[in-house]
C-alpha atoms as a PDB file:
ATOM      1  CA  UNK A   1      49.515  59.158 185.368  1.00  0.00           C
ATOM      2  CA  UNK A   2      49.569  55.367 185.721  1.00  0.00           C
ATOM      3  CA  UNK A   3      50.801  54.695 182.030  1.00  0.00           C
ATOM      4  CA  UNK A   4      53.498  57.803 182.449  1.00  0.00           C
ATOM      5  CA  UNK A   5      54.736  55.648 185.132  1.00  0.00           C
ATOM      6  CA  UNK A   6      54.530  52.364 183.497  1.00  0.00           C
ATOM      7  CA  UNK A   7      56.439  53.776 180.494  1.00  0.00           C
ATOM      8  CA  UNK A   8      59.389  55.114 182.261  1.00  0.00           C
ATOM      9  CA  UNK A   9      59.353  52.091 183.903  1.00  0.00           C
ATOM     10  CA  UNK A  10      59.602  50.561 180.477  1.00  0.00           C
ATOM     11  CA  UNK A  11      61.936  52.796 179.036  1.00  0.00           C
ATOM     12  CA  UNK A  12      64.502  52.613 182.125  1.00  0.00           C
ATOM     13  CA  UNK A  13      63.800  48.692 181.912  1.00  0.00           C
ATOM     14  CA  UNK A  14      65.172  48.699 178.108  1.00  0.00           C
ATOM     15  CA  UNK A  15      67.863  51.382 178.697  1.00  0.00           C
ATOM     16  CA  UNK A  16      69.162  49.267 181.530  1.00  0.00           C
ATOM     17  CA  UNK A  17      69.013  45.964 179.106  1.00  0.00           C
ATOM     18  CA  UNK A  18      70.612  47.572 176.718  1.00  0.00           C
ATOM     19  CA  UNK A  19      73.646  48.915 178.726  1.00  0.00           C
ATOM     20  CA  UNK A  20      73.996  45.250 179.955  1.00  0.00           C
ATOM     21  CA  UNK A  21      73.871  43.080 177.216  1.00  0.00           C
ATOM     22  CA  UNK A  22      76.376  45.786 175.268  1.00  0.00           C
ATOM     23  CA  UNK A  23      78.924  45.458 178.666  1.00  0.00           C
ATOM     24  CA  UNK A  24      78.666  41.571 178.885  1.00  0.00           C
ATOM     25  CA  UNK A  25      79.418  40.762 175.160  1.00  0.00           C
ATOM     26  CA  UNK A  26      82.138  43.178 175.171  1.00  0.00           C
ATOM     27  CA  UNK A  27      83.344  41.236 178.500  1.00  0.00           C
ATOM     28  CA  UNK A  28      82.997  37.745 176.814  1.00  0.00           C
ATOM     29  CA  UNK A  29      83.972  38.902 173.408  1.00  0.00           C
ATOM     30  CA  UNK A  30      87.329  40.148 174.971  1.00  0.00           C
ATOM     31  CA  UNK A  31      88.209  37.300 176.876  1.00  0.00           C
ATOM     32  CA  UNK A  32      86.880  34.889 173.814  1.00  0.00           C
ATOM     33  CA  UNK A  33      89.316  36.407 171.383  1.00  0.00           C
ATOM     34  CA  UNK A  34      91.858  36.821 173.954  1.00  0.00           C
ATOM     35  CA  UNK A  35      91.773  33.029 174.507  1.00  0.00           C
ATOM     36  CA  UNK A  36      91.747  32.520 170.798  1.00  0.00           C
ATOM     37  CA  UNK A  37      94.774  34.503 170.027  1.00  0.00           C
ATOM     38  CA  UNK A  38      96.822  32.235 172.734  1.00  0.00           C
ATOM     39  CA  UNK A  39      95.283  29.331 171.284  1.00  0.00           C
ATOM     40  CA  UNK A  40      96.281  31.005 167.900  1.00  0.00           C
ATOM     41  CA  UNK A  41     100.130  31.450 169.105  1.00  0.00           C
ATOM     42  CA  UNK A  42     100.160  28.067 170.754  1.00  0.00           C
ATOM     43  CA  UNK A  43      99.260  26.027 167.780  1.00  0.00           C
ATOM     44  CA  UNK A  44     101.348  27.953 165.371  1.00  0.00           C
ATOM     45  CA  UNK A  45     104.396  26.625 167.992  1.00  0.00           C
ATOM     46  CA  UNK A  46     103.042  23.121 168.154  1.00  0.00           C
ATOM     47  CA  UNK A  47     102.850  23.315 163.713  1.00  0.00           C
ATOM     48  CA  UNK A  48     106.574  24.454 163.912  1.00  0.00           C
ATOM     49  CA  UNK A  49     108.376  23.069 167.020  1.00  0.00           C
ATOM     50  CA  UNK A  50     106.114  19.253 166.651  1.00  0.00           C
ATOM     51  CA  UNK A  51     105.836  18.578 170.321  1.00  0.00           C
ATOM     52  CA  UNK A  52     103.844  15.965 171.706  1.00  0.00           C
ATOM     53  CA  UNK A  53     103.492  17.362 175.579  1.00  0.00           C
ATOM     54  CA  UNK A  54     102.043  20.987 174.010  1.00  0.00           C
ATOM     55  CA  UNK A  55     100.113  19.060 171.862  1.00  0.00           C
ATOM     56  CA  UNK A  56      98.477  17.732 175.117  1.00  0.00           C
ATOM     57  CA  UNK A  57      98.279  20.514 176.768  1.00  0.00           C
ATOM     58  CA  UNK A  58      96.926  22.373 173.872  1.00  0.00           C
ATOM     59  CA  UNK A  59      93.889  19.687 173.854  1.00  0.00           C
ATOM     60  CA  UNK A  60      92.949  20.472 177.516  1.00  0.00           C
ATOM     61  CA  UNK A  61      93.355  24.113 176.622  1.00  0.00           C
ATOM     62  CA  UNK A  62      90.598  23.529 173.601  1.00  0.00           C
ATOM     63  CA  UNK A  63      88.163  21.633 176.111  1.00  0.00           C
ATOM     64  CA  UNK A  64      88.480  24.798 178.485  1.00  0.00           C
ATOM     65  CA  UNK A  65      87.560  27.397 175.613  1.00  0.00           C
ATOM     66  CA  UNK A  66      84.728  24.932 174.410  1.00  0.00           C
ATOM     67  CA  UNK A  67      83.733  24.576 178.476  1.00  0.00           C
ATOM     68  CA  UNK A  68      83.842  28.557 178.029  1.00  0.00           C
ATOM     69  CA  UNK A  69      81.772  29.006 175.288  1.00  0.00           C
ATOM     70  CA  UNK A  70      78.870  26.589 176.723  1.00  0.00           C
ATOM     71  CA  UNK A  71      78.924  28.670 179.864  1.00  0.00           C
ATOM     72  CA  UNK A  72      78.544  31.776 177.459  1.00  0.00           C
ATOM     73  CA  UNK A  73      76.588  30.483 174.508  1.00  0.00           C
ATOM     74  CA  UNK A  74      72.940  31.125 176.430  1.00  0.00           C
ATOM     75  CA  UNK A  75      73.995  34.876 176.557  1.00  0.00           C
ATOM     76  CA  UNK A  76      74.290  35.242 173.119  1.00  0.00           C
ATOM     77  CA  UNK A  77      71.791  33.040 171.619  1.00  0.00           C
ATOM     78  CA  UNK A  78      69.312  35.685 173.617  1.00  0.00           C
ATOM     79  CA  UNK A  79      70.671  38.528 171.428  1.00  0.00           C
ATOM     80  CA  UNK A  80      72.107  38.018 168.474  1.00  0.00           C
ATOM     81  CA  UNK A  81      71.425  36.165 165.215  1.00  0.00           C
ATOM     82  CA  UNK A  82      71.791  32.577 165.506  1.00  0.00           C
ATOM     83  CA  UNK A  83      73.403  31.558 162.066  1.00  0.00           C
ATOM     84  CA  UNK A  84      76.206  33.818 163.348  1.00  0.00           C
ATOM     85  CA  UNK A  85      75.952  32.302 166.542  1.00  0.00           C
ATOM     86  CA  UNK A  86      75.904  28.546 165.374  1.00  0.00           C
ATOM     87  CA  UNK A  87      79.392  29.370 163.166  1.00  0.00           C
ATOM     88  CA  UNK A  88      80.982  29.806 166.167  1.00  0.00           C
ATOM     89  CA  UNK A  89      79.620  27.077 168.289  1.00  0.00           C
ATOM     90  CA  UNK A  90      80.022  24.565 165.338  1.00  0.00           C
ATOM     91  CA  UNK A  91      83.685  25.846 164.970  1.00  0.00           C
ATOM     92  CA  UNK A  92      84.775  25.805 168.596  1.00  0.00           C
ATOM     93  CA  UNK A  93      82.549  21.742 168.597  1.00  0.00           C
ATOM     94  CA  UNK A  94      85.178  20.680 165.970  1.00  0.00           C
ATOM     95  CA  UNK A  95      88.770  22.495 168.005  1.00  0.00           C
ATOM     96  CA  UNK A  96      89.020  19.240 170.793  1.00  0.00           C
ATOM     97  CA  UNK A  97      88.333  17.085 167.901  1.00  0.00           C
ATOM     98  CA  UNK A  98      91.140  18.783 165.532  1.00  0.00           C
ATOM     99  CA  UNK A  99      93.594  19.118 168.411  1.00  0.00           C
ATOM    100  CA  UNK A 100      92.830  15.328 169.531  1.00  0.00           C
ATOM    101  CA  UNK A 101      94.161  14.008 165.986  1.00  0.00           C
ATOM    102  CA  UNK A 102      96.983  16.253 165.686  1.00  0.00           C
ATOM    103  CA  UNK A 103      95.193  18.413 162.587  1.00  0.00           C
ATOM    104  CA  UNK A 104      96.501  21.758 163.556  1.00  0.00           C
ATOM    105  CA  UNK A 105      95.613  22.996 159.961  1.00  0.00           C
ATOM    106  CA  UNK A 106      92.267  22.727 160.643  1.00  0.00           C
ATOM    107  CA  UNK A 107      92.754  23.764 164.151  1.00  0.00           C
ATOM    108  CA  UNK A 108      93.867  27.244 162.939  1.00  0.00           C
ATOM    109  CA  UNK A 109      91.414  27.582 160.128  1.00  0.00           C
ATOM    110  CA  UNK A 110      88.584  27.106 162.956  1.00  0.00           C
ATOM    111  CA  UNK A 111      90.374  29.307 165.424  1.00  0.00           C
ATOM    112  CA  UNK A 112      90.483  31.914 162.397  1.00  0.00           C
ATOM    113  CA  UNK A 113      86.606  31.330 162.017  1.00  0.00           C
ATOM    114  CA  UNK A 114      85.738  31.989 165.269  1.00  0.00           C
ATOM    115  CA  UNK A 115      87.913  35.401 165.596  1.00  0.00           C
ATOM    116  CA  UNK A 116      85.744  36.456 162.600  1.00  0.00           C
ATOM    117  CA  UNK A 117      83.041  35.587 163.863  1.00  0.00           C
ATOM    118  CA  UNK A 118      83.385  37.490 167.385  1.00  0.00           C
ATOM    119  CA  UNK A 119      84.876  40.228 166.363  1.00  0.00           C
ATOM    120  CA  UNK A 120      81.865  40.912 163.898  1.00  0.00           C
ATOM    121  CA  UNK A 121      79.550  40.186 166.767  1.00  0.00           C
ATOM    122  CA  UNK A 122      81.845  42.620 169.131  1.00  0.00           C
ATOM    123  CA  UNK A 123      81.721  45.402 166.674  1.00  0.00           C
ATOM    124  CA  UNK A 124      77.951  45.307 165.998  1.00  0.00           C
ATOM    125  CA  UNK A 125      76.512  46.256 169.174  1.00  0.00           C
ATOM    126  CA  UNK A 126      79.190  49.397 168.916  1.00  0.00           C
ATOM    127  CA  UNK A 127      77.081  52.726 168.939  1.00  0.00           C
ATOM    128  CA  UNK A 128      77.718  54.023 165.698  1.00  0.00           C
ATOM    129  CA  UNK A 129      76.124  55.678 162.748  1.00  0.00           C
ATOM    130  CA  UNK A 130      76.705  52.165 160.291  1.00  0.00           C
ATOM    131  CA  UNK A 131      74.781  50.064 163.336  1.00  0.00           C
ATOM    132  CA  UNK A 132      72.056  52.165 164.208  1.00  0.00           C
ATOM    133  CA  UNK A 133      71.108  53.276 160.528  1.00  0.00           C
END
């Protein structure tokens, strides 16, 4: 009787993991890719109107989504492969140094990296036949 217990215990212990880590990277997925599409948008404006305030304001907008990802990085580092994970991070390390000196190419291309990156992450932990198999 005891290890009937102690597996169901076990078994709604994992079942109740599993539903949270697949809600919370869907959460910070969303708003990741959310924030990199604005940043996407805004530094396509700043590479066609040249504008020195946006470019400022873009900055302080890259040191937010870097402050975001540090808050978030823990998270995934628990669950997912870190070569996937340390793409991202060494991407979104380099988008305050890019926006600093004005290298919006290179801005984009790690904005573009990091999308990837998520939206592979995002789309494994989906229930499917090509994820479970």
């Amino acid at each position: 009787m005891k290890r009937l217990i102690i597996a169901i215990i076990f078994i709604a212990l994992s079942i109740y993991i599993g539903i949270y880590s697949y809600n919370k990277t869907n959460k910070v997925c969303n708003n990741m890719i959310l924030r990199i599409e604005t940043l996407t948008k805004q530094n396509n404006e700043i590479i066609e109107n040249s504008n020195h305030d946006k470019r400022v304001e873009f900055y302080e907008k890259t040191i937010n989504f870097h402050n975001l990802w540090e808050d978030n990085s823990k998270f995934f580092y628990l669950f997912f492969n870190n070569d996937d994970i340390k793409e991202i991070e060494i991407n979104i390390e380099k988008l305050p140094e890019h926006a600093k000196n004005g290298e919006l190419e290179e801005t984009k291309q790690c904005l573009v990296e990091c999308l990837e990156e998520l939206e592979y992450i995002k789309n494994s932990v989906k229930l499917d036949f090509d994820n479970v198999f």
